[in-house]
PDBML (XML) file of the C-alpha atoms, coordinates in Angstrom:
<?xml version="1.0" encoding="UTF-8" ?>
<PDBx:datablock datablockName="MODEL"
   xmlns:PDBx="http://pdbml.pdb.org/schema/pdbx-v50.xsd"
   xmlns:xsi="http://www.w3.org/2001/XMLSchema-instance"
   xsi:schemaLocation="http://pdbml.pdb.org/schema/pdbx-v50.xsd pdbx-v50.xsd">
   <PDBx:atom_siteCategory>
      <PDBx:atom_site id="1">
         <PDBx:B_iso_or_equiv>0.00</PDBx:B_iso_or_equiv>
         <PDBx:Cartn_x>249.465</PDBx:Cartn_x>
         <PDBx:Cartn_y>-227.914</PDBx:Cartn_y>
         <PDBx:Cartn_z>55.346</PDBx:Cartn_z>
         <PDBx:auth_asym_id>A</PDBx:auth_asym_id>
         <PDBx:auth_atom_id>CA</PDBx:auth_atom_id>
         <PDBx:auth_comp_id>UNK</PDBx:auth_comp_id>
         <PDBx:auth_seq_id>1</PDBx:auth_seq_id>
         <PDBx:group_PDB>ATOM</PDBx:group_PDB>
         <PDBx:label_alt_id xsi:nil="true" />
         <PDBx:label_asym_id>A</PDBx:label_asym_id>
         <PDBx:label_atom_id>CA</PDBx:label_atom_id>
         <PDBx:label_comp_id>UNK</PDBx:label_comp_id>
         <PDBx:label_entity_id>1</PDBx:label_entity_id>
         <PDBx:label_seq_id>1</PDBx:label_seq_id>
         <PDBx:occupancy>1.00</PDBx:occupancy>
         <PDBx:pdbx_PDB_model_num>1</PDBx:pdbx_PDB_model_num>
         <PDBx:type_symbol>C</PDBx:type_symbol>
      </PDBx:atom_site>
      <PDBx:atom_site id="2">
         <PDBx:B_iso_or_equiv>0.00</PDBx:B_iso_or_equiv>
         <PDBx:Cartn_x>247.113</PDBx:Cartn_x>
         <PDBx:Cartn_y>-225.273</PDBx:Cartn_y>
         <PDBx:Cartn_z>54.044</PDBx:Cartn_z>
         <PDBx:auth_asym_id>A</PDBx:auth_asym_id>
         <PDBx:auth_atom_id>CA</PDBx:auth_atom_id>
         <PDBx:auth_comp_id>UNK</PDBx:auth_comp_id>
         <PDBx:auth_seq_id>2</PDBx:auth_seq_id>
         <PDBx:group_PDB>ATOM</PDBx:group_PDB>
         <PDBx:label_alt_id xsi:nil="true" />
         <PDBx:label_asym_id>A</PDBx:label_asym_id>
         <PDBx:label_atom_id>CA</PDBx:label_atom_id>
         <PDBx:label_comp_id>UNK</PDBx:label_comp_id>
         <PDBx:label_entity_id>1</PDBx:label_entity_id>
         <PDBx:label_seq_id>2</PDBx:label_seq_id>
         <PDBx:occupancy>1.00</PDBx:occupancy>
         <PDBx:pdbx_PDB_model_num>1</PDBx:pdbx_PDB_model_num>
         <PDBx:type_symbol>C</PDBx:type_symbol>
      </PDBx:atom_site>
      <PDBx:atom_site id="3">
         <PDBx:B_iso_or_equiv>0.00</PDBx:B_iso_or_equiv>
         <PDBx:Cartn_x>247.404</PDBx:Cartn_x>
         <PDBx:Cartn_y>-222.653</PDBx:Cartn_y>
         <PDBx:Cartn_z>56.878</PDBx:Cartn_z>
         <PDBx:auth_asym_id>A</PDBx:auth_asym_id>
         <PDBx:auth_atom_id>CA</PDBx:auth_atom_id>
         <PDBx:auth_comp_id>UNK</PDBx:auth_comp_id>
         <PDBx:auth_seq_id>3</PDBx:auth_seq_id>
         <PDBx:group_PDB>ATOM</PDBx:group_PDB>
         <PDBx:label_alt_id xsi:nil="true" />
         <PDBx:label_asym_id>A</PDBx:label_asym_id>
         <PDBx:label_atom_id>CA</PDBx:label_atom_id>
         <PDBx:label_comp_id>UNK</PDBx:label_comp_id>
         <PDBx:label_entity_id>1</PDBx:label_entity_id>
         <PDBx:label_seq_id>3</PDBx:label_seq_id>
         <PDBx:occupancy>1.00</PDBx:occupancy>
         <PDBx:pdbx_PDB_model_num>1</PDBx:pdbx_PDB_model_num>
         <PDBx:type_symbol>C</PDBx:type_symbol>
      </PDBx:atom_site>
      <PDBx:atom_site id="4">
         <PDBx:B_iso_or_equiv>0.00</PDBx:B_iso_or_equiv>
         <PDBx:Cartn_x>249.908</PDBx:Cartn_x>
         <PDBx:Cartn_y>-220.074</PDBx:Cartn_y>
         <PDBx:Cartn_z>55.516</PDBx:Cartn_z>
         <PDBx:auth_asym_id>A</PDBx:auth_asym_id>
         <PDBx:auth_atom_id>CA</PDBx:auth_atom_id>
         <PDBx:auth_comp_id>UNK</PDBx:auth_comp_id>
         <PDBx:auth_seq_id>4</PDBx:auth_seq_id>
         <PDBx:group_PDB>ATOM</PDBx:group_PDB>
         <PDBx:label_alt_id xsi:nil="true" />
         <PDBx:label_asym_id>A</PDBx:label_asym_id>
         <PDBx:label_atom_id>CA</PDBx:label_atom_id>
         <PDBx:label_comp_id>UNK</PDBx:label_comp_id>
         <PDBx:label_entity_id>1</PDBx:label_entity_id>
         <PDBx:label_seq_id>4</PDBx:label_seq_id>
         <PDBx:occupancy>1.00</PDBx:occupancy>
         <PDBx:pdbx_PDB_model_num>1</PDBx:pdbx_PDB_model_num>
         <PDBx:type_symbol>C</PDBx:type_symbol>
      </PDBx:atom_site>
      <PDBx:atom_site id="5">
         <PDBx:B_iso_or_equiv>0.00</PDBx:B_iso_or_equiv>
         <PDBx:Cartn_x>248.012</PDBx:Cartn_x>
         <PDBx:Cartn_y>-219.792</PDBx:Cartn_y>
         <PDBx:Cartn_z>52.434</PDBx:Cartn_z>
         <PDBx:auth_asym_id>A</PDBx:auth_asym_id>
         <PDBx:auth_atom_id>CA</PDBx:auth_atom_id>
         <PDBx:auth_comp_id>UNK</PDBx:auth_comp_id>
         <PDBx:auth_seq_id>5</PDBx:auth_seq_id>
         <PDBx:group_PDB>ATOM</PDBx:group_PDB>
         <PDBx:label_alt_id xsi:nil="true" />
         <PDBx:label_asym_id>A</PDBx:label_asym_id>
         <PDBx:label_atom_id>CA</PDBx:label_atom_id>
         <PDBx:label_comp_id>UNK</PDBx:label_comp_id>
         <PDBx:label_entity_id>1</PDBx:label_entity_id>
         <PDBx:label_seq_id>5</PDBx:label_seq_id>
         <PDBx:occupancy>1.00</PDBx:occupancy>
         <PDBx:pdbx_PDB_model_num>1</PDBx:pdbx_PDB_model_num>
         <PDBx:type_symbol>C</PDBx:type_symbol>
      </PDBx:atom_site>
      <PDBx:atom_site id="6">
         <PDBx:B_iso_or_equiv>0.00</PDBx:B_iso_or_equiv>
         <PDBx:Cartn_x>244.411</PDBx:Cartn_x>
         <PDBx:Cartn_y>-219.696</PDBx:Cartn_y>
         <PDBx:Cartn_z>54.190</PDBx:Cartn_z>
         <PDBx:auth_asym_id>A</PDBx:auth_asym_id>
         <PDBx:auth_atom_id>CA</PDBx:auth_atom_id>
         <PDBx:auth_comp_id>UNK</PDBx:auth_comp_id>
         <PDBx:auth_seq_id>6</PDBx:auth_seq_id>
         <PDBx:group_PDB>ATOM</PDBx:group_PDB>
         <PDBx:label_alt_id xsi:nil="true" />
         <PDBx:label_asym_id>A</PDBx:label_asym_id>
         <PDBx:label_atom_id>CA</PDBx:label_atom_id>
         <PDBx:label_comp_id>UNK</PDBx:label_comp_id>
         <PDBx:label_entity_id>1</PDBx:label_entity_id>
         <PDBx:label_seq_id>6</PDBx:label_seq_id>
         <PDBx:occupancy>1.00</PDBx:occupancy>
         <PDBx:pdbx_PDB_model_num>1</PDBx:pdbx_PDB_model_num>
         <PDBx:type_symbol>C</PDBx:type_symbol>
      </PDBx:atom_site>
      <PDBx:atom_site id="7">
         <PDBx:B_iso_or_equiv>0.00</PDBx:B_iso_or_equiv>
         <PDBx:Cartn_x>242.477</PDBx:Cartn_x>
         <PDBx:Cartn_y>-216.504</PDBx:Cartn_y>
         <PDBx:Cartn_z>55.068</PDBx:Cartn_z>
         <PDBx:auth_asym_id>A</PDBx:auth_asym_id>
         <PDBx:auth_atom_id>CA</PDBx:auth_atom_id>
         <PDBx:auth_comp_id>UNK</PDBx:auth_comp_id>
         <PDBx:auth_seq_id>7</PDBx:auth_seq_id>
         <PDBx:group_PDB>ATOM</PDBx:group_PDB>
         <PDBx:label_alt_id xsi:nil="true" />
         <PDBx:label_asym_id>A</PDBx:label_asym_id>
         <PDBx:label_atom_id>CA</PDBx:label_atom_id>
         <PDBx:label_comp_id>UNK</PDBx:label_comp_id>
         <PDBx:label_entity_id>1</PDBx:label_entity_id>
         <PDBx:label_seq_id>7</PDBx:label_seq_id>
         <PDBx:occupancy>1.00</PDBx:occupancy>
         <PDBx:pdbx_PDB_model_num>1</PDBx:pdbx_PDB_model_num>
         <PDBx:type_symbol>C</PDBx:type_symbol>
      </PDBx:atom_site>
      <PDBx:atom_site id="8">
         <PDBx:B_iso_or_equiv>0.00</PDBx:B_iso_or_equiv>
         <PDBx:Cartn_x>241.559</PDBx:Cartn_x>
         <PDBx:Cartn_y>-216.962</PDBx:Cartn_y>
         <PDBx:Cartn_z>59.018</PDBx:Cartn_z>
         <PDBx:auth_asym_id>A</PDBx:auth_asym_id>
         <PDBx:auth_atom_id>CA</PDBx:auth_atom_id>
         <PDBx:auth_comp_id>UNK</PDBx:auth_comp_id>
         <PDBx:auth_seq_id>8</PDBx:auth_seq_id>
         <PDBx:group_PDB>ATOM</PDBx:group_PDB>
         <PDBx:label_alt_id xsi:nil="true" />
         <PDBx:label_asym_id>A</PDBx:label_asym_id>
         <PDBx:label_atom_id>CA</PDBx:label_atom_id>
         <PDBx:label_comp_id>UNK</PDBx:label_comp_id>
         <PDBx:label_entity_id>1</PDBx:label_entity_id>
         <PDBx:label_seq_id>8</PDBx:label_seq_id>
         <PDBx:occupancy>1.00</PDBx:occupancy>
         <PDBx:pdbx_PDB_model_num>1</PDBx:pdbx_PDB_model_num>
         <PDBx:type_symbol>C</PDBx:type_symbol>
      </PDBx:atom_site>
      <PDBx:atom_site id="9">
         <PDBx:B_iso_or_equiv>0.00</PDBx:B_iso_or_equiv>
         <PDBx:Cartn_x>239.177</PDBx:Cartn_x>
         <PDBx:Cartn_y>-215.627</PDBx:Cartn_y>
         <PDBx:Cartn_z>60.546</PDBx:Cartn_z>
         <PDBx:auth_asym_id>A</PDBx:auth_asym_id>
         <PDBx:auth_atom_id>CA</PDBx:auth_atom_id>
         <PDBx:auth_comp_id>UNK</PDBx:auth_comp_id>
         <PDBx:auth_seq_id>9</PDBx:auth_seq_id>
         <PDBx:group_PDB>ATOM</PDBx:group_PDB>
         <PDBx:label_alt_id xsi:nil="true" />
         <PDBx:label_asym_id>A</PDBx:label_asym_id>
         <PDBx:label_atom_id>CA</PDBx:label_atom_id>
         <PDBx:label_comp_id>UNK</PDBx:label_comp_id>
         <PDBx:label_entity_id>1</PDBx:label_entity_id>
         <PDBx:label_seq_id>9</PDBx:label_seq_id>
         <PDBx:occupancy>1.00</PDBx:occupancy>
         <PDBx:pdbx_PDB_model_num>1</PDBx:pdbx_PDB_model_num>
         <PDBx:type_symbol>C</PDBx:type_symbol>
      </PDBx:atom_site>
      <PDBx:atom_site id="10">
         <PDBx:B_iso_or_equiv>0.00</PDBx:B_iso_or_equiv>
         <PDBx:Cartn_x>237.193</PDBx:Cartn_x>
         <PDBx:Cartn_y>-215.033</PDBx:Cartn_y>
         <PDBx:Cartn_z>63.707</PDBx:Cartn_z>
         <PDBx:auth_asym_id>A</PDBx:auth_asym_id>
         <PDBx:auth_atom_id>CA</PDBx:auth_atom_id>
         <PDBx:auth_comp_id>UNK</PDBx:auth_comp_id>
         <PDBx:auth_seq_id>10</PDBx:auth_seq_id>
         <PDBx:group_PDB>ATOM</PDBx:group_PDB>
         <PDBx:label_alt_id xsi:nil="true" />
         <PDBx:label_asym_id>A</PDBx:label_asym_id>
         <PDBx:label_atom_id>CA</PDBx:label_atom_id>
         <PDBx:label_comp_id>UNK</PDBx:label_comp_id>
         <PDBx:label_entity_id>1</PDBx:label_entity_id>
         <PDBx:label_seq_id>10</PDBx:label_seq_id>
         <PDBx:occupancy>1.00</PDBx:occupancy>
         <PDBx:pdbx_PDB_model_num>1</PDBx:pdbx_PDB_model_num>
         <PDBx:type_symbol>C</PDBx:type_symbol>
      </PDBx:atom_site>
      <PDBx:atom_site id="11">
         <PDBx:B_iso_or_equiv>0.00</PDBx:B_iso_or_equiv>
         <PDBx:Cartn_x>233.930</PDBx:Cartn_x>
         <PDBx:Cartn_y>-215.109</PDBx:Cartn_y>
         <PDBx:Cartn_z>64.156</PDBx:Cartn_z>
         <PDBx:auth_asym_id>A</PDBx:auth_asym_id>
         <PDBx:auth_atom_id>CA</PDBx:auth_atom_id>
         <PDBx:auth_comp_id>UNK</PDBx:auth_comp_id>
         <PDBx:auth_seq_id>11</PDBx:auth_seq_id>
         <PDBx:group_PDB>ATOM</PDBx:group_PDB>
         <PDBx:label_alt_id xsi:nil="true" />
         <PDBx:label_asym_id>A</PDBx:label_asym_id>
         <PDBx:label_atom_id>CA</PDBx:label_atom_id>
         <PDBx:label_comp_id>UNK</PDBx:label_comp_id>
         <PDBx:label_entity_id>1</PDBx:label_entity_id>
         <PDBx:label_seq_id>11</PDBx:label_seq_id>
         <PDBx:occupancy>1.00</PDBx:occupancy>
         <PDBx:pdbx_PDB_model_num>1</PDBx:pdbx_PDB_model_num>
         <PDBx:type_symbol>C</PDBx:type_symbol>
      </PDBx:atom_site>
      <PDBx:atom_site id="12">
         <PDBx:B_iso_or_equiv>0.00</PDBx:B_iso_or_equiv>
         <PDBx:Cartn_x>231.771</PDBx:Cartn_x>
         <PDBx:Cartn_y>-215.132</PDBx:Cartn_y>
         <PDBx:Cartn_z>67.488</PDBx:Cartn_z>
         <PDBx:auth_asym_id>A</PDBx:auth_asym_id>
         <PDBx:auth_atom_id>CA</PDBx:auth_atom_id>
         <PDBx:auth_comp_id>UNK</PDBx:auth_comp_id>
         <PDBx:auth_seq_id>12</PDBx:auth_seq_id>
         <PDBx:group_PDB>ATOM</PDBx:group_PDB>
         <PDBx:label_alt_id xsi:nil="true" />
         <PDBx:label_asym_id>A</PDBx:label_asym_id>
         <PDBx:label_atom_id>CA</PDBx:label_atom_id>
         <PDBx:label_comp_id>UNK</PDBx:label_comp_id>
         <PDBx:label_entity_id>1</PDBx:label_entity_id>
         <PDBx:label_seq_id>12</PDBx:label_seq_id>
         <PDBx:occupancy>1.00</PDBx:occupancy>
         <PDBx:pdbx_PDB_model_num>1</PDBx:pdbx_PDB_model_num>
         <PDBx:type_symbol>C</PDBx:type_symbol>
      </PDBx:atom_site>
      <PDBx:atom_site id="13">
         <PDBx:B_iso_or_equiv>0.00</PDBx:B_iso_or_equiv>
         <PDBx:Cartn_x>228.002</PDBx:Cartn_x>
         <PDBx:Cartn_y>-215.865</PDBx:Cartn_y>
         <PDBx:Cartn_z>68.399</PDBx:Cartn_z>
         <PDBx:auth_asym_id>A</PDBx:auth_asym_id>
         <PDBx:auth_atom_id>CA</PDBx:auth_atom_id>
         <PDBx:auth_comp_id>UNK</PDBx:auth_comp_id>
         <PDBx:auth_seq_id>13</PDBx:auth_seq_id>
         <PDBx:group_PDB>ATOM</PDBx:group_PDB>
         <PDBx:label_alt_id xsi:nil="true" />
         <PDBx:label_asym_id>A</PDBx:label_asym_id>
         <PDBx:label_atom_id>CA</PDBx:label_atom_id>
         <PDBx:label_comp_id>UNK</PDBx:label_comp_id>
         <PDBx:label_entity_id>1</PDBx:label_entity_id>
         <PDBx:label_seq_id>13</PDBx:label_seq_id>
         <PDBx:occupancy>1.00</PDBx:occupancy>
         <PDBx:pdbx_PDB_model_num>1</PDBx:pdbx_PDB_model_num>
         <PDBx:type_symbol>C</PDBx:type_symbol>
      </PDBx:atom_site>
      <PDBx:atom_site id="14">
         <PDBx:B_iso_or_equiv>0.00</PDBx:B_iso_or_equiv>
         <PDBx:Cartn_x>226.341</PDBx:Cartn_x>
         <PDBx:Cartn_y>-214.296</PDBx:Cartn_y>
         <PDBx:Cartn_z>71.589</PDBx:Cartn_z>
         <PDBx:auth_asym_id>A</PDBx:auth_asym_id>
         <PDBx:auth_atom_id>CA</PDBx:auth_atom_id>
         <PDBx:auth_comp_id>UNK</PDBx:auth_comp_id>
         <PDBx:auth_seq_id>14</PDBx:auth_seq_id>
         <PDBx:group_PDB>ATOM</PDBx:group_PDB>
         <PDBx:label_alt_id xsi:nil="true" />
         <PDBx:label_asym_id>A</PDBx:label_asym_id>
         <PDBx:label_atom_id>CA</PDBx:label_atom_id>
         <PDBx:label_comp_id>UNK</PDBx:label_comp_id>
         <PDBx:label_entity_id>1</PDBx:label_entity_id>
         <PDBx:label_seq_id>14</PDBx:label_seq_id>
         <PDBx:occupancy>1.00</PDBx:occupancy>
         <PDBx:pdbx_PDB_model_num>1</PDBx:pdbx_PDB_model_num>
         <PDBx:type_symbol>C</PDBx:type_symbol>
      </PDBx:atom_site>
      <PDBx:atom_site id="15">
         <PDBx:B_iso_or_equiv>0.00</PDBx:B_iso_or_equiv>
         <PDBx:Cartn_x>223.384</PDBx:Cartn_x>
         <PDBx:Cartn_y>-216.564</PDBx:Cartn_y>
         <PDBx:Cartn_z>72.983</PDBx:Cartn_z>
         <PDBx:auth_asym_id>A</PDBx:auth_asym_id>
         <PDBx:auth_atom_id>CA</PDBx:auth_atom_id>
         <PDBx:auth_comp_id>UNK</PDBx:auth_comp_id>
         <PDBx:auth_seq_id>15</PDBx:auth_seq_id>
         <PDBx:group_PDB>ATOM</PDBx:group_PDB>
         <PDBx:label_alt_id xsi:nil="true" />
         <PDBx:label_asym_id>A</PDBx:label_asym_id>
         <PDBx:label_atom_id>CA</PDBx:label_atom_id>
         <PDBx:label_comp_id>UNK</PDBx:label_comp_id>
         <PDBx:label_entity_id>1</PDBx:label_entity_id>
         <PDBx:label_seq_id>15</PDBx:label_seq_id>
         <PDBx:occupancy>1.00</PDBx:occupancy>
         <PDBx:pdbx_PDB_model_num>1</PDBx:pdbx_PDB_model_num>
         <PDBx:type_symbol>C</PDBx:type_symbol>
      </PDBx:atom_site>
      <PDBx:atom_site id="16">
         <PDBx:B_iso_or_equiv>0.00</PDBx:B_iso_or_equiv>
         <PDBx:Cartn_x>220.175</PDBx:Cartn_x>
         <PDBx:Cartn_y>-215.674</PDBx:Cartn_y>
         <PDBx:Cartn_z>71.246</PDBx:Cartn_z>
         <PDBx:auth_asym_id>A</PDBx:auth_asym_id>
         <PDBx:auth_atom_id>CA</PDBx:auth_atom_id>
         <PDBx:auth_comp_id>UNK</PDBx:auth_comp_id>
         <PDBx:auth_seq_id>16</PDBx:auth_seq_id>
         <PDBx:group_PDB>ATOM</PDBx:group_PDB>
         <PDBx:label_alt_id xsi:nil="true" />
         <PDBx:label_asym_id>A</PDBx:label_asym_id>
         <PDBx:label_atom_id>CA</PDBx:label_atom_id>
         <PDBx:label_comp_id>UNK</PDBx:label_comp_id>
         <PDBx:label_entity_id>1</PDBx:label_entity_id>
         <PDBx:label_seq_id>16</PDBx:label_seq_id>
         <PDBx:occupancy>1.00</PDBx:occupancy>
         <PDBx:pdbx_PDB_model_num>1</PDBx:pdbx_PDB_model_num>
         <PDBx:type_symbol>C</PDBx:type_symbol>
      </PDBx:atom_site>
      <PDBx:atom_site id="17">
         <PDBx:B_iso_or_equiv>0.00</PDBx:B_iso_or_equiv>
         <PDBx:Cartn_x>221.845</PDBx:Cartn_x>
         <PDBx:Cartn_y>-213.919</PDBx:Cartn_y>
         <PDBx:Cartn_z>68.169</PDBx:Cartn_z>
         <PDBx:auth_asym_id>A</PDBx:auth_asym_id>
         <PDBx:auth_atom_id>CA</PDBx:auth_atom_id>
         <PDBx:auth_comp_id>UNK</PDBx:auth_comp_id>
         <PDBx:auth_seq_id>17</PDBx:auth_seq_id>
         <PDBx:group_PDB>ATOM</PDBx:group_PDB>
         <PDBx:label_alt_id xsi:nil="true" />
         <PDBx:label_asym_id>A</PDBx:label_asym_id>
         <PDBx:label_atom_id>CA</PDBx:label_atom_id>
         <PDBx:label_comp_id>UNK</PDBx:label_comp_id>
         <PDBx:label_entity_id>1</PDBx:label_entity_id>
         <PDBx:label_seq_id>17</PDBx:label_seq_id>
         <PDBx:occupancy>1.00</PDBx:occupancy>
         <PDBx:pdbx_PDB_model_num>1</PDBx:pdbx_PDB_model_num>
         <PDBx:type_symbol>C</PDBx:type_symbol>
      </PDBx:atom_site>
      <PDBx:atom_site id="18">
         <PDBx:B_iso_or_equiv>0.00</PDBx:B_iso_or_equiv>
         <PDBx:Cartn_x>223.509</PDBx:Cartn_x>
         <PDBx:Cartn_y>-214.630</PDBx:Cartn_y>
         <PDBx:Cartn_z>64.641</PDBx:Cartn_z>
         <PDBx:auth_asym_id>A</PDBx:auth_asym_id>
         <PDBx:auth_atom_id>CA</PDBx:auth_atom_id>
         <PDBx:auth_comp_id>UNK</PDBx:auth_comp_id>
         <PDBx:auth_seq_id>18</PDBx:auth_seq_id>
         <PDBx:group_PDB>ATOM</PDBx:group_PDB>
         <PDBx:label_alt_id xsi:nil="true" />
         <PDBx:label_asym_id>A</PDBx:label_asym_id>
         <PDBx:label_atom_id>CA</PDBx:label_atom_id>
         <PDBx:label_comp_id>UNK</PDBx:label_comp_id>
         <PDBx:label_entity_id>1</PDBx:label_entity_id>
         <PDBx:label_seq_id>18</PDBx:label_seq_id>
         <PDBx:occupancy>1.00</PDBx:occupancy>
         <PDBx:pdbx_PDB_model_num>1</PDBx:pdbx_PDB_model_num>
         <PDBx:type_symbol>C</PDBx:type_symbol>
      </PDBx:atom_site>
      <PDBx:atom_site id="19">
         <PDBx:B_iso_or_equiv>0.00</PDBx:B_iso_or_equiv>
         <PDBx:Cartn_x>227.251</PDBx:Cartn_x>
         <PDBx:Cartn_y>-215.480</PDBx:Cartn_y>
         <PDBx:Cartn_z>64.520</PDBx:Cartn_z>
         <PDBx:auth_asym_id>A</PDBx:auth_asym_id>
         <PDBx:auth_atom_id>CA</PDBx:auth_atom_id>
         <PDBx:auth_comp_id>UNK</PDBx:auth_comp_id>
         <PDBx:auth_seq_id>19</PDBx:auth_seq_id>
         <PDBx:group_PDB>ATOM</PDBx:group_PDB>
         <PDBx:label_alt_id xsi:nil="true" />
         <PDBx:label_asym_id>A</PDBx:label_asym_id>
         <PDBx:label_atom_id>CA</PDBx:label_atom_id>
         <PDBx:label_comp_id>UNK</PDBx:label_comp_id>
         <PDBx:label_entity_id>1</PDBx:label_entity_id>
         <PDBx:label_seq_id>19</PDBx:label_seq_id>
         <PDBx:occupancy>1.00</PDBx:occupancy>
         <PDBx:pdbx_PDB_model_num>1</PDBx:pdbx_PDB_model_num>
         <PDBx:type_symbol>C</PDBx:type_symbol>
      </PDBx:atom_site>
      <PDBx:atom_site id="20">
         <PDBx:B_iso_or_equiv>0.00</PDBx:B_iso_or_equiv>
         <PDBx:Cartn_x>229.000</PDBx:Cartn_x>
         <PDBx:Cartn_y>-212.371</PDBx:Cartn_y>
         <PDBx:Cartn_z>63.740</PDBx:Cartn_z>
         <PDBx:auth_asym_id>A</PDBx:auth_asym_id>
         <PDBx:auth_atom_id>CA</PDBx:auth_atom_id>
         <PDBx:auth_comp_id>UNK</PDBx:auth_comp_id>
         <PDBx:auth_seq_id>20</PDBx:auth_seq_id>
         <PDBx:group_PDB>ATOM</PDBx:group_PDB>
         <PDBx:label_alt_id xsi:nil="true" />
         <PDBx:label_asym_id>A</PDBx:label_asym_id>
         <PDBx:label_atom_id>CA</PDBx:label_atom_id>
         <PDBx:label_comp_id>UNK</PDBx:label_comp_id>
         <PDBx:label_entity_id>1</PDBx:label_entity_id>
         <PDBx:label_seq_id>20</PDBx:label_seq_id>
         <PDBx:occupancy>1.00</PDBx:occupancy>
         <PDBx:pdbx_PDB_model_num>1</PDBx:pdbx_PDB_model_num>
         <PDBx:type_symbol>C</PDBx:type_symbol>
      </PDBx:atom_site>
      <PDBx:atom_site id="21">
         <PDBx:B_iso_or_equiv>0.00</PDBx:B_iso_or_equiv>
         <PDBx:Cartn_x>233.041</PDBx:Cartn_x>
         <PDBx:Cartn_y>-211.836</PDBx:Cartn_y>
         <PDBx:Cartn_z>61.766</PDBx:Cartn_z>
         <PDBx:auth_asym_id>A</PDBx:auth_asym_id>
         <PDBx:auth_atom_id>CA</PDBx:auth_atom_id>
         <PDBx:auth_comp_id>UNK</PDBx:auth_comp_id>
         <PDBx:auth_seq_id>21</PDBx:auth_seq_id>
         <PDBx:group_PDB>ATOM</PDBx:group_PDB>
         <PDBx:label_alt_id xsi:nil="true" />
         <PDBx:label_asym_id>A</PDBx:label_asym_id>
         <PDBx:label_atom_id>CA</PDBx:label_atom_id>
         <PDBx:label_comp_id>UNK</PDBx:label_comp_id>
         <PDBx:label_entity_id>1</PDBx:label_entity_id>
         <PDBx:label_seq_id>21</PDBx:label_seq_id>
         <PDBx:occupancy>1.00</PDBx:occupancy>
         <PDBx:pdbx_PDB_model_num>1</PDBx:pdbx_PDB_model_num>
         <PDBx:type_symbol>C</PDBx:type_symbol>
      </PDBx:atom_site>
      <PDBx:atom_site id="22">
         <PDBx:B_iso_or_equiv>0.00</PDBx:B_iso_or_equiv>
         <PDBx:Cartn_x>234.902</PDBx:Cartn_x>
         <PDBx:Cartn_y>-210.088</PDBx:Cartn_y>
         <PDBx:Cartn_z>64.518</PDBx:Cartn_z>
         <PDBx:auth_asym_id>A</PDBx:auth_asym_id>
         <PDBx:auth_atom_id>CA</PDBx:auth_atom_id>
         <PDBx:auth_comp_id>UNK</PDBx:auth_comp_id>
         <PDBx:auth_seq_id>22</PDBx:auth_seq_id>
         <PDBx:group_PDB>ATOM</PDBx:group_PDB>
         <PDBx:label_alt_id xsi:nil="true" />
         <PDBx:label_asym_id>A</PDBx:label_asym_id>
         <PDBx:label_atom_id>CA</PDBx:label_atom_id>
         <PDBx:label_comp_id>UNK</PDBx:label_comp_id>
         <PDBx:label_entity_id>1</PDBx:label_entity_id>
         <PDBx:label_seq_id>22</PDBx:label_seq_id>
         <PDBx:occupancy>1.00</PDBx:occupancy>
         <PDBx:pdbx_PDB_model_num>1</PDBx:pdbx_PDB_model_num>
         <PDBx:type_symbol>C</PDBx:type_symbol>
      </PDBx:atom_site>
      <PDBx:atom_site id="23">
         <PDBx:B_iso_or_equiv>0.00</PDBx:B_iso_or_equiv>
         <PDBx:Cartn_x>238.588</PDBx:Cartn_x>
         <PDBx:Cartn_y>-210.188</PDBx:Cartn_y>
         <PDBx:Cartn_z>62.429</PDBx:Cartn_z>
         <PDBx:auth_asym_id>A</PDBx:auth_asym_id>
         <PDBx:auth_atom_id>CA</PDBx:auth_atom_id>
         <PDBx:auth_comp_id>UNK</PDBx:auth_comp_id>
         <PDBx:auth_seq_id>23</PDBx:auth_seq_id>
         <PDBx:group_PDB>ATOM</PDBx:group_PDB>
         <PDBx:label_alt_id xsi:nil="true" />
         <PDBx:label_asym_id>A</PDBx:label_asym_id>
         <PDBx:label_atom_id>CA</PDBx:label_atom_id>
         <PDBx:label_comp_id>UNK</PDBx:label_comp_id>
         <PDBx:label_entity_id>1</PDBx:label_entity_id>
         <PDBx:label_seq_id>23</PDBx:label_seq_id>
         <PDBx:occupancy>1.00</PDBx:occupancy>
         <PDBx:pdbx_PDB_model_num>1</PDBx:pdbx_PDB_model_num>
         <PDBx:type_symbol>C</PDBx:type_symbol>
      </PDBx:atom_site>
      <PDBx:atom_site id="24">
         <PDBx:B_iso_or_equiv>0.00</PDBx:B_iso_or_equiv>
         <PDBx:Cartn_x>239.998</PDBx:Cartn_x>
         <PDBx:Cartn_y>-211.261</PDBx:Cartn_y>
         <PDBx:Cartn_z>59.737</PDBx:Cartn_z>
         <PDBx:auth_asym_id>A</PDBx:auth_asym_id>
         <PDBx:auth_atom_id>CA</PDBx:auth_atom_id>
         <PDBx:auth_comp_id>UNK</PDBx:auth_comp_id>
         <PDBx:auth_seq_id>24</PDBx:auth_seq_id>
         <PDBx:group_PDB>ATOM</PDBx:group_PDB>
         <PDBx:label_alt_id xsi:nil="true" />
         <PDBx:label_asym_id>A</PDBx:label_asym_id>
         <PDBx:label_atom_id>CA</PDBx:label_atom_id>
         <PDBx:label_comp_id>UNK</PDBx:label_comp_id>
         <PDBx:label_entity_id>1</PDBx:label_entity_id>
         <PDBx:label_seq_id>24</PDBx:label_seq_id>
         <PDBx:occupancy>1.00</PDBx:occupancy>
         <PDBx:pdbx_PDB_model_num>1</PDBx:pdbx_PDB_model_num>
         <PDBx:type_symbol>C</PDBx:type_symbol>
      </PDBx:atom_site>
      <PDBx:atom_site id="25">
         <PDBx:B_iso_or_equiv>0.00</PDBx:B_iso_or_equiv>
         <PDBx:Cartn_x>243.461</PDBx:Cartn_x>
         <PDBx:Cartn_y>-211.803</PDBx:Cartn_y>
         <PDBx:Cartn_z>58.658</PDBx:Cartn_z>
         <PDBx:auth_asym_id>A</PDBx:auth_asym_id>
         <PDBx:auth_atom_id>CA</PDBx:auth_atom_id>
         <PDBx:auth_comp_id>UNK</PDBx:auth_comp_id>
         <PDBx:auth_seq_id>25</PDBx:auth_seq_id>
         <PDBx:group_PDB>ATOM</PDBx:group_PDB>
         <PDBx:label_alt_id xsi:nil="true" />
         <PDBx:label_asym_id>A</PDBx:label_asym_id>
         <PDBx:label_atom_id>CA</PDBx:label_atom_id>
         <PDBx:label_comp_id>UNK</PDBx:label_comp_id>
         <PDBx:label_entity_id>1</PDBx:label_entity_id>
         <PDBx:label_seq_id>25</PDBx:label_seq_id>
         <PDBx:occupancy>1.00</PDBx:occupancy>
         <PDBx:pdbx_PDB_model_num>1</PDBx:pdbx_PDB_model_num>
         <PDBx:type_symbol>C</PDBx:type_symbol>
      </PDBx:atom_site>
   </PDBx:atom_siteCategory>
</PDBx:datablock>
C-alpha cells in the first residue's frame, strides 16, 4: 500500500559492470 507515496526507480546492470540509476520518478 506504499506505492503512491514511494520514489521508484530504475536501475540496470550490464554483465561485468556496477548497477547503474537509469530513471527516477
Amino acid at each position: 500500500s506504499i506505492f503512491s507515496i514511494a520514489t521508484m526507480a530504475w536501475y540496470r546492470q550490464a554483465p561485468g559492470k556496477q548497477r547503474e540509476s537509469v530513471a527516477t520518478v
